[in-house]
C-alpha atoms as a PDB file:
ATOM      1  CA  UNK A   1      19.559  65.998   9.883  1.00  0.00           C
ATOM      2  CA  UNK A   2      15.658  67.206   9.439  1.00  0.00           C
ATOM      3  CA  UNK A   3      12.935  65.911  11.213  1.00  0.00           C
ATOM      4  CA  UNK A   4      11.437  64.923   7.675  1.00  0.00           C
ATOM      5  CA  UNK A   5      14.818  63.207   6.708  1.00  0.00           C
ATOM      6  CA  UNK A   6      14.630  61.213  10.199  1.00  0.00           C
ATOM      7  CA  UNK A   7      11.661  60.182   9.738  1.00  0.00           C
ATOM      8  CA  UNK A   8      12.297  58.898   6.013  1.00  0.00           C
ATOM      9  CA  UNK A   9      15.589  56.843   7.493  1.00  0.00           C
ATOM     10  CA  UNK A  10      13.569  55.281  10.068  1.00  0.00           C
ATOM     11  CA  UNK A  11      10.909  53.888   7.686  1.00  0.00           C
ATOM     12  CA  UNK A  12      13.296  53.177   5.244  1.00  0.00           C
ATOM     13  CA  UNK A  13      14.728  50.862   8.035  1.00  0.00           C
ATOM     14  CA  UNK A  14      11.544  49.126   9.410  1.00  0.00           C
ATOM     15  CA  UNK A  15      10.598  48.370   5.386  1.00  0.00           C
ATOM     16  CA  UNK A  16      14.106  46.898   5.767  1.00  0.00           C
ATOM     17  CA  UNK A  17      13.644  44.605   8.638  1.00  0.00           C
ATOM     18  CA  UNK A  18      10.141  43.389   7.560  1.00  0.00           C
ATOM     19  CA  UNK A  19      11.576  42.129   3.883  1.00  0.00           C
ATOM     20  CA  UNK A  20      14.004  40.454   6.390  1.00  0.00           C
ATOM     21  CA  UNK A  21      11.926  38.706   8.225  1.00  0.00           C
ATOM     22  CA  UNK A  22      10.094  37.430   5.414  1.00  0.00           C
ATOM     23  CA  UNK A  23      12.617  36.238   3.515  1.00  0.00           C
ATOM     24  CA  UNK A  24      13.381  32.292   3.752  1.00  0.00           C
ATOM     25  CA  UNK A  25      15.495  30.906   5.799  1.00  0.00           C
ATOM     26  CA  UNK A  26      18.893  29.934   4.062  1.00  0.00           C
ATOM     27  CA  UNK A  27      20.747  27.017   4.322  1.00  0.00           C
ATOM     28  CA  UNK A  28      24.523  27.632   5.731  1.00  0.00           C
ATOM     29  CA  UNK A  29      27.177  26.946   3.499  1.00  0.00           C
ATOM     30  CA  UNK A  30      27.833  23.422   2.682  1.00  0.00           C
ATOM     31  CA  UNK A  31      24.184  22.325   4.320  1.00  0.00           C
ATOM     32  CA  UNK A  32      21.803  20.386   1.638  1.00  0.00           C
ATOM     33  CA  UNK A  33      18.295  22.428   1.201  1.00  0.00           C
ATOM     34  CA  UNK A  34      15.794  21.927   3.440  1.00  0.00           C
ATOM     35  CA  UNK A  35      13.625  19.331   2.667  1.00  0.00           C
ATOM     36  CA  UNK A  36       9.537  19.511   2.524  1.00  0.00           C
ATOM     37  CA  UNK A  37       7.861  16.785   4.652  1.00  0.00           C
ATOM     38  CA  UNK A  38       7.350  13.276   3.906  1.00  0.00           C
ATOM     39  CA  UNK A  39       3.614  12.385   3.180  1.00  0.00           C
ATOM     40  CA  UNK A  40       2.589   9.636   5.628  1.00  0.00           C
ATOM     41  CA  UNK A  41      -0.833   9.756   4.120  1.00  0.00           C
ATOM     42  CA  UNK A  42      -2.056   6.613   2.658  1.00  0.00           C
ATOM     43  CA  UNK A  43      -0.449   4.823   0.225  1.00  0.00           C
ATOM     44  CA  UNK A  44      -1.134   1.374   1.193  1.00  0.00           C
ATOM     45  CA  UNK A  45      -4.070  -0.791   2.667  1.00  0.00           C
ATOM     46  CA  UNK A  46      -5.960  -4.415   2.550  1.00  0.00           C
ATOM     47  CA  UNK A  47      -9.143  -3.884   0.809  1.00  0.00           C
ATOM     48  CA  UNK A  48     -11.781  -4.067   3.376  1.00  0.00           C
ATOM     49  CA  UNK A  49     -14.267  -5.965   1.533  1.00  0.00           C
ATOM     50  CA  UNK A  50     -13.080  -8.403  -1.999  1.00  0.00           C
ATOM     51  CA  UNK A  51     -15.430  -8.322  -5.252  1.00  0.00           C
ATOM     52  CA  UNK A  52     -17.490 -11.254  -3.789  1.00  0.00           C
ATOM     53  CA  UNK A  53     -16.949 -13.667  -6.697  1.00  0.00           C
ATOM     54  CA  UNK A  54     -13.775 -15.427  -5.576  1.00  0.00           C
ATOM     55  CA  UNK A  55     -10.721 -14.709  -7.427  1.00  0.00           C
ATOM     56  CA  UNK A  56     -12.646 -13.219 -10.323  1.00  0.00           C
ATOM     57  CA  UNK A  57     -11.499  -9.909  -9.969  1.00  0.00           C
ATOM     58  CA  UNK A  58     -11.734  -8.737 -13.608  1.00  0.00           C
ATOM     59  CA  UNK A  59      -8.513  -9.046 -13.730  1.00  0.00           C
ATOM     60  CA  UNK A  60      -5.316  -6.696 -12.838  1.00  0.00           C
ATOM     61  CA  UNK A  61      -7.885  -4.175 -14.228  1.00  0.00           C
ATOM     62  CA  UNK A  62     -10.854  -4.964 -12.070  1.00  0.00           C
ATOM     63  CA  UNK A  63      -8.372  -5.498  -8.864  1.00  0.00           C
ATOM     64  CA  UNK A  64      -6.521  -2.004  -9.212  1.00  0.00           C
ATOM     65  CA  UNK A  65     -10.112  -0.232 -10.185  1.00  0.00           C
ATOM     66  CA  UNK A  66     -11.904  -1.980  -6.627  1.00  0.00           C
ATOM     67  CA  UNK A  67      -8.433  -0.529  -4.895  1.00  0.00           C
ATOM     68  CA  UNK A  68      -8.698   3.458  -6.188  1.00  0.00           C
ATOM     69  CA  UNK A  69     -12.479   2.888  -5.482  1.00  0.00           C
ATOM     70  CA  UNK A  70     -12.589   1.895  -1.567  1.00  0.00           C
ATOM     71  CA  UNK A  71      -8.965   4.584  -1.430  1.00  0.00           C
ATOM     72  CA  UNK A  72     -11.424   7.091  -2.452  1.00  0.00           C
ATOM     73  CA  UNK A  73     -14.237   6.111  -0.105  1.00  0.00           C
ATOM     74  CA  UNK A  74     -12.213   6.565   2.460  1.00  0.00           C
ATOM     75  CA  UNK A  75     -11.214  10.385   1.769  1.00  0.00           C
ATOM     76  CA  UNK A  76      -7.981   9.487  -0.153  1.00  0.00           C
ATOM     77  CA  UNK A  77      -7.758  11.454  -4.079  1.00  0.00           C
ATOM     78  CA  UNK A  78      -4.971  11.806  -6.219  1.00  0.00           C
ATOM     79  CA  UNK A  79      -3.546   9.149  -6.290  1.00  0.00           C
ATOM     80  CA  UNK A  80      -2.579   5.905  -8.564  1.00  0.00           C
ATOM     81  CA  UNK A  81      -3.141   2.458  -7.072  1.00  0.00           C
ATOM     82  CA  UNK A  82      -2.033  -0.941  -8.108  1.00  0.00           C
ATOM     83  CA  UNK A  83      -3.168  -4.106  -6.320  1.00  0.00           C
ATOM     84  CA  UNK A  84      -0.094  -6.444  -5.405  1.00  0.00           C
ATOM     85  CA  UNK A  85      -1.242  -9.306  -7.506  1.00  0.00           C
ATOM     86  CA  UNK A  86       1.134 -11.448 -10.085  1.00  0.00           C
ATOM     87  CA  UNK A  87       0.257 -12.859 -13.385  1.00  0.00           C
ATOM     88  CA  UNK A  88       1.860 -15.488 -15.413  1.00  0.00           C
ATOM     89  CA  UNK A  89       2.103 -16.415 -19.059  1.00  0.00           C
ATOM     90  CA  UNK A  90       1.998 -14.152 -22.032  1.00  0.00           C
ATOM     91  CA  UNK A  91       2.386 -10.348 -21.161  1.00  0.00           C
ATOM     92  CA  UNK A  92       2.277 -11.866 -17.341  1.00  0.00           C
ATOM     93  CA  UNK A  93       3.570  -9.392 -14.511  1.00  0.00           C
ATOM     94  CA  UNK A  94       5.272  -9.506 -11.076  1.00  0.00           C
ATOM     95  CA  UNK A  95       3.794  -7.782  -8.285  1.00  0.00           C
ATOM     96  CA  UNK A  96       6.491  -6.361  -6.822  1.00  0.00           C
ATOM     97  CA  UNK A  97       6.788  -4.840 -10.491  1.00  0.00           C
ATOM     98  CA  UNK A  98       3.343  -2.664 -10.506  1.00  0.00           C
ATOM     99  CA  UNK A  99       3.618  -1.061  -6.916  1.00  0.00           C
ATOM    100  CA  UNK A 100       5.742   1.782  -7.705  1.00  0.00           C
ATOM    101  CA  UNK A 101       9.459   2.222  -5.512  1.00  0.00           C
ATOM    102  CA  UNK A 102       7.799   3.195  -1.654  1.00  0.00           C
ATOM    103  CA  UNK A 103       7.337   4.306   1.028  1.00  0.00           C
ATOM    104  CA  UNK A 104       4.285   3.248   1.789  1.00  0.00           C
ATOM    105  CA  UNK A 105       2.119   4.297   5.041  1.00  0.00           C
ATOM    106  CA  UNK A 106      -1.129   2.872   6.231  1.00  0.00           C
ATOM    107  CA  UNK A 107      -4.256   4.401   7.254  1.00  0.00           C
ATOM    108  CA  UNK A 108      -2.634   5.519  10.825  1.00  0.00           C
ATOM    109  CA  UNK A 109       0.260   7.176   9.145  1.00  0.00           C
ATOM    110  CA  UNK A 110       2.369   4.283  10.406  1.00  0.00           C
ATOM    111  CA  UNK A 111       5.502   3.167   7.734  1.00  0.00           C
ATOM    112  CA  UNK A 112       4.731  -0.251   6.241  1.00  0.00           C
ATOM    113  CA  UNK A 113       7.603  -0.620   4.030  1.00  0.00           C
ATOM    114  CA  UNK A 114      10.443   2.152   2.828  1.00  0.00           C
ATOM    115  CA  UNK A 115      10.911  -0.048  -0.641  1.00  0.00           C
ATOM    116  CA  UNK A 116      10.316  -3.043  -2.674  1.00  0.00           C
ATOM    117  CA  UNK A 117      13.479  -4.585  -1.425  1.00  0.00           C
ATOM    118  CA  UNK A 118      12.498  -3.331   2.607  1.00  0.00           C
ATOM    119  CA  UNK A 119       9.051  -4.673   1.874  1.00  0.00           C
ATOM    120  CA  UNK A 120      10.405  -8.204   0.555  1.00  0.00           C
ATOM    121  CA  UNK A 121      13.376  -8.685   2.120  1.00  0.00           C
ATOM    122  CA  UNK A 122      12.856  -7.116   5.741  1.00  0.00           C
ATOM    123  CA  UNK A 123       9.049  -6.784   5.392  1.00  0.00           C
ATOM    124  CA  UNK A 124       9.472  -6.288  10.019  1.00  0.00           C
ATOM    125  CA  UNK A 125       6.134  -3.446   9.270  1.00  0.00           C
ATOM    126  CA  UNK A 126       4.108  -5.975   7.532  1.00  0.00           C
ATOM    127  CA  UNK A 127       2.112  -7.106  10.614  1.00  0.00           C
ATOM    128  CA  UNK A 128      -1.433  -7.429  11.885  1.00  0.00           C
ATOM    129  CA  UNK A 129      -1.205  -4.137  13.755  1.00  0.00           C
ATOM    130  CA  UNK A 130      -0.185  -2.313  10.659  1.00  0.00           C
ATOM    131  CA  UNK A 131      -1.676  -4.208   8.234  1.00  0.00           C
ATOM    132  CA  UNK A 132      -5.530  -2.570   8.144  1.00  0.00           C
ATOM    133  CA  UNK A 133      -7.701  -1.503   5.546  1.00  0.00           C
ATOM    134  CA  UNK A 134      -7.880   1.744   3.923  1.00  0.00           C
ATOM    135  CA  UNK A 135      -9.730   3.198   7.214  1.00  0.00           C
ATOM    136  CA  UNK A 136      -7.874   1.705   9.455  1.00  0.00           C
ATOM    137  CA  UNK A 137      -9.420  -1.071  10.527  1.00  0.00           C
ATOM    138  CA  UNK A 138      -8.111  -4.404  11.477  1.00  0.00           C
ATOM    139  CA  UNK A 139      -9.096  -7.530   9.649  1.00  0.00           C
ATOM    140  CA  UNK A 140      -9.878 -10.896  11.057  1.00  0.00           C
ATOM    141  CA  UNK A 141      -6.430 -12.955  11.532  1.00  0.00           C
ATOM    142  CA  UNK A 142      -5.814 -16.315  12.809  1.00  0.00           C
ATOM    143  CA  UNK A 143      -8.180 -16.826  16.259  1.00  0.00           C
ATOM    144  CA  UNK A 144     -10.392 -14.492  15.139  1.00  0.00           C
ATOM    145  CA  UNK A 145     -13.992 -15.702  14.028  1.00  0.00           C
ATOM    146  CA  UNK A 146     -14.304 -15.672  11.059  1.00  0.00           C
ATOM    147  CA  UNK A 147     -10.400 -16.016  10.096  1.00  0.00           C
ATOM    148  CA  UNK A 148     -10.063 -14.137   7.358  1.00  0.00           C
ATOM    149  CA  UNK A 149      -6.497 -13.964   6.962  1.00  0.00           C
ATOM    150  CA  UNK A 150      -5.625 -15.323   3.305  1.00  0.00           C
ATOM    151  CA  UNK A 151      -4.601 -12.488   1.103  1.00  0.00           C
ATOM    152  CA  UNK A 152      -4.638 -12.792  -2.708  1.00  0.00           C
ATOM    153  CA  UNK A 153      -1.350 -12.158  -4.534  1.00  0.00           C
ATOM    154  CA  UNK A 154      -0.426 -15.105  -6.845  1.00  0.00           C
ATOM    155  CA  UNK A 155       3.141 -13.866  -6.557  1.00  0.00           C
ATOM    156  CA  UNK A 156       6.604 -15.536  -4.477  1.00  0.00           C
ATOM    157  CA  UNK A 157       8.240 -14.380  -1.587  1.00  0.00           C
ATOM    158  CA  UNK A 158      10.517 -11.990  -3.697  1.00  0.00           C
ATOM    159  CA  UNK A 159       7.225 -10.728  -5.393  1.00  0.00           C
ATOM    160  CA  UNK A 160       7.632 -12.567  -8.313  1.00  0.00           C
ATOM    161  CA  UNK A 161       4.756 -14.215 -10.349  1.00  0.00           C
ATOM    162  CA  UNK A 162       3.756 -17.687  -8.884  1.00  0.00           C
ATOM    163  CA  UNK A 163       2.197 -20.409 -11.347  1.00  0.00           C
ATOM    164  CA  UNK A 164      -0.877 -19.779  -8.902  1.00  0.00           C
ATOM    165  CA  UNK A 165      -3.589 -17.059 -10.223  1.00  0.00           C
ATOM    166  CA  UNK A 166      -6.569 -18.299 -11.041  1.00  0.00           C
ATOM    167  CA  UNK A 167      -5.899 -18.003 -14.443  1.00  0.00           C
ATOM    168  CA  UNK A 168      -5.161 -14.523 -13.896  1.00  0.00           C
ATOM    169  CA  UNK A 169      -7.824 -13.600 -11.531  1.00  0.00           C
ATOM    170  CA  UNK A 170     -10.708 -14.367 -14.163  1.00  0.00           C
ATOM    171  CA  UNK A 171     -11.657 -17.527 -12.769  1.00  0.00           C
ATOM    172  CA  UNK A 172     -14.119 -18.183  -9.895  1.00  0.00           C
ATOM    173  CA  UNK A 173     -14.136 -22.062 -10.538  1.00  0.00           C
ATOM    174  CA  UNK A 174     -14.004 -24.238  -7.539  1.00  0.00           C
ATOM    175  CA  UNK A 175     -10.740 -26.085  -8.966  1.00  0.00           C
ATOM    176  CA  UNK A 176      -7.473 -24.177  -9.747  1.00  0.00           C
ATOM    177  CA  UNK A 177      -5.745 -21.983  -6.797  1.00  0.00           C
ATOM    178  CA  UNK A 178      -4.407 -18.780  -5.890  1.00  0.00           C
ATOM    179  CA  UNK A 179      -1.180 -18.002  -3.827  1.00  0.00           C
ATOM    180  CA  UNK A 180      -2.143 -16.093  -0.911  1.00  0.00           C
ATOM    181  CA  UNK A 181      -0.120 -14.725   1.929  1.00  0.00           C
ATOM    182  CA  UNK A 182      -1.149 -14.337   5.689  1.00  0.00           C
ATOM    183  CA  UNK A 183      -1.208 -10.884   6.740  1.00  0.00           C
ATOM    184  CA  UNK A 184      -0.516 -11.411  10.189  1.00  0.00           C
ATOM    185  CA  UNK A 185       2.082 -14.008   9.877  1.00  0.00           C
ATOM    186  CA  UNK A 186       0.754 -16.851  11.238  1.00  0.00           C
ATOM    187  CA  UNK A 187      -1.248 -20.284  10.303  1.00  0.00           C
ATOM    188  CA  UNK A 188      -0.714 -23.165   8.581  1.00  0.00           C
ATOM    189  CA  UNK A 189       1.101 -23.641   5.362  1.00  0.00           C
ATOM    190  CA  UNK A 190       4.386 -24.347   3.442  1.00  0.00           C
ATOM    191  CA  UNK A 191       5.406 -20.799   4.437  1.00  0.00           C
ATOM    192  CA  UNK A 192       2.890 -19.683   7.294  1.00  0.00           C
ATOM    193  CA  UNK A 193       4.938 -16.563   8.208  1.00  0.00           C
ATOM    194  CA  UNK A 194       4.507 -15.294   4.663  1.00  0.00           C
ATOM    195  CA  UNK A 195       2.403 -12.103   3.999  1.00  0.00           C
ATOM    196  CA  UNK A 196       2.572 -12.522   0.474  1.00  0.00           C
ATOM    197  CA  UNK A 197       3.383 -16.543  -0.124  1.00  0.00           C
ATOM    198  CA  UNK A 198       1.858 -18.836   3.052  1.00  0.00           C
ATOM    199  CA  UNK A 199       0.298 -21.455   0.762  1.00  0.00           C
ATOM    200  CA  UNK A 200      -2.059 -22.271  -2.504  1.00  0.00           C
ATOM    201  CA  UNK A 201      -5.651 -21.450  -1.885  1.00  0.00           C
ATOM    202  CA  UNK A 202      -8.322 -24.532  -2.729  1.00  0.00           C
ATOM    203  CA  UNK A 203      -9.816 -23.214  -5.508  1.00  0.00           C
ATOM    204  CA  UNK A 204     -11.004 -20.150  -6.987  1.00  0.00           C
ATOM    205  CA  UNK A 205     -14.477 -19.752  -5.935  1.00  0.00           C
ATOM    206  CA  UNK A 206     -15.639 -17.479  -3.342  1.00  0.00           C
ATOM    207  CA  UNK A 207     -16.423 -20.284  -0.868  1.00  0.00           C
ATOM    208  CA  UNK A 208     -12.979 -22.237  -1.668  1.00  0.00           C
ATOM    209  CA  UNK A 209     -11.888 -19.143  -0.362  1.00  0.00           C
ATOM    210  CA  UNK A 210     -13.346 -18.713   2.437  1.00  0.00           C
ATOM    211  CA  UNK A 211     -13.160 -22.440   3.482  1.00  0.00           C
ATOM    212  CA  UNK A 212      -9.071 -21.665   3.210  1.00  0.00           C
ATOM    213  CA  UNK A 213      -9.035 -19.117   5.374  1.00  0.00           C
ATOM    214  CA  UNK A 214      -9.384 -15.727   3.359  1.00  0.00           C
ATOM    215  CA  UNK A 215     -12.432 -13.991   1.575  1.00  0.00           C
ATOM    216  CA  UNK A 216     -11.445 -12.289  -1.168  1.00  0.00           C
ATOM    217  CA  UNK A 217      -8.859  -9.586  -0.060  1.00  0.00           C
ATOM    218  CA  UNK A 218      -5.986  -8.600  -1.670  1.00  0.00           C
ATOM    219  CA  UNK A 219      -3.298  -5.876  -0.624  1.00  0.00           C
ATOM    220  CA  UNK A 220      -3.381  -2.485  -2.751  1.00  0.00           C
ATOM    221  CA  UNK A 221      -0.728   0.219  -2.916  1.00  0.00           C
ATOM    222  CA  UNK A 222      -0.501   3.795  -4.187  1.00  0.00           C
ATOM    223  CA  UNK A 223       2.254   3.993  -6.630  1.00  0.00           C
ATOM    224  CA  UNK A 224       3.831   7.432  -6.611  1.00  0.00           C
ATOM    225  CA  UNK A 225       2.709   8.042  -9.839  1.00  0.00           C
END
């Protein structure tokens, strides 16, 4: 063999070995595809601050709008988000309906719920700890001053549509209530361990929701879409 033929073979090679090398890896018979990484990025919050006119919240509308707003305050784009609120009557929806099928992650990359059955049936995520806003931050519970631990939802433990919405959050009237949950599982109420169904608020307006216990918060979540 020539020098010059040598010399050919061994580049020939090395061109070999580099395509090689490059190439992606390949499963081994029988193995499933690898699979690309699961985005913990946010996909669910409480809203750090309500609309500041009770349960008026314009509406499923208004609520979802004040949810993709504060999610893309807080350096989160691309994404579609629902608030978890009910409505009854004509055209009414549940809650559990307009979130989209999970997971869902909080600000900290922490799970909150792996699906709408995990998330109503198990719900073991749905805490204080892991319950924050859309930066992270951890809202007033029970024993904190001021408790701000009524959440908005209008909905029943299995995320169904309560009879409770103020009328479909339009209404900031003092009478009329809204089903609210507690967020960190504790208080008083007909179901006080409840995130999503503790007990009616007392009334609609801002103040009858504060005087309860909340301020105007309400839980929002991306919905894969």
């Amino acid at each position: 063999m020539t020098f010059k033929k040598l010399a050919i073979g061994v580049a020939l090679l090395a061109a070999s070995a580099a395509t090689f090398a490059q190439a992606p890896a390949q499963p081994a018979a029988g193995q499933a595809p690898a699979q690309p990484p699961q985005d913990t990025s946010l996909s669910f919050f409480i809203t750090s601050r309500g609309l500041g006119d009770g349960a008026n919240l314009g509406g499923l509308a208004g609520a979802d709008a004040h949810c993709a707003a504060l999610a893309e305050a807080a350096g989160t784009t691309g994404k579609t988000w629902h608030a978890y609120l009910s409505t009854n009557g004509e055209g009414g929806v549940h809650a559990r309906d307009r979130i989209g099928s999970g997971p869902w992650f909080n600000a900290k990359g922490e799970l909150s719920a792996s699906s709408v059955d995990d998330l109503h049936y198990s719900n073991m995520n749905m805490t204080k700890a892991r319950s924050v806003t859309e930066t992270g931050a951890t809202v007033n519970g029970r024993g904190d001053t001021p408790n701000q631990h009524d959440i908005l939802t209008g909905s029943n433990p299995d995320g169904s549509a309560s009879d409770m919405t103020c009328n479909n959050w339009t209404s900031n009237a003092a009478e009329g209530s809204a089903m609210v949950g507690h967020f960190d599982r504790t208080g008083g109420g007909t179901l006080a361990e409840s995130w999503n169904a503790a007990h009616p608020s007392r009334g609609c307006g801002q103040e009858n929701l504060v005087a309860t216990g909340g301020n105007g918060y309400f839980y929002c979540f991306a919905t894969g879409e």
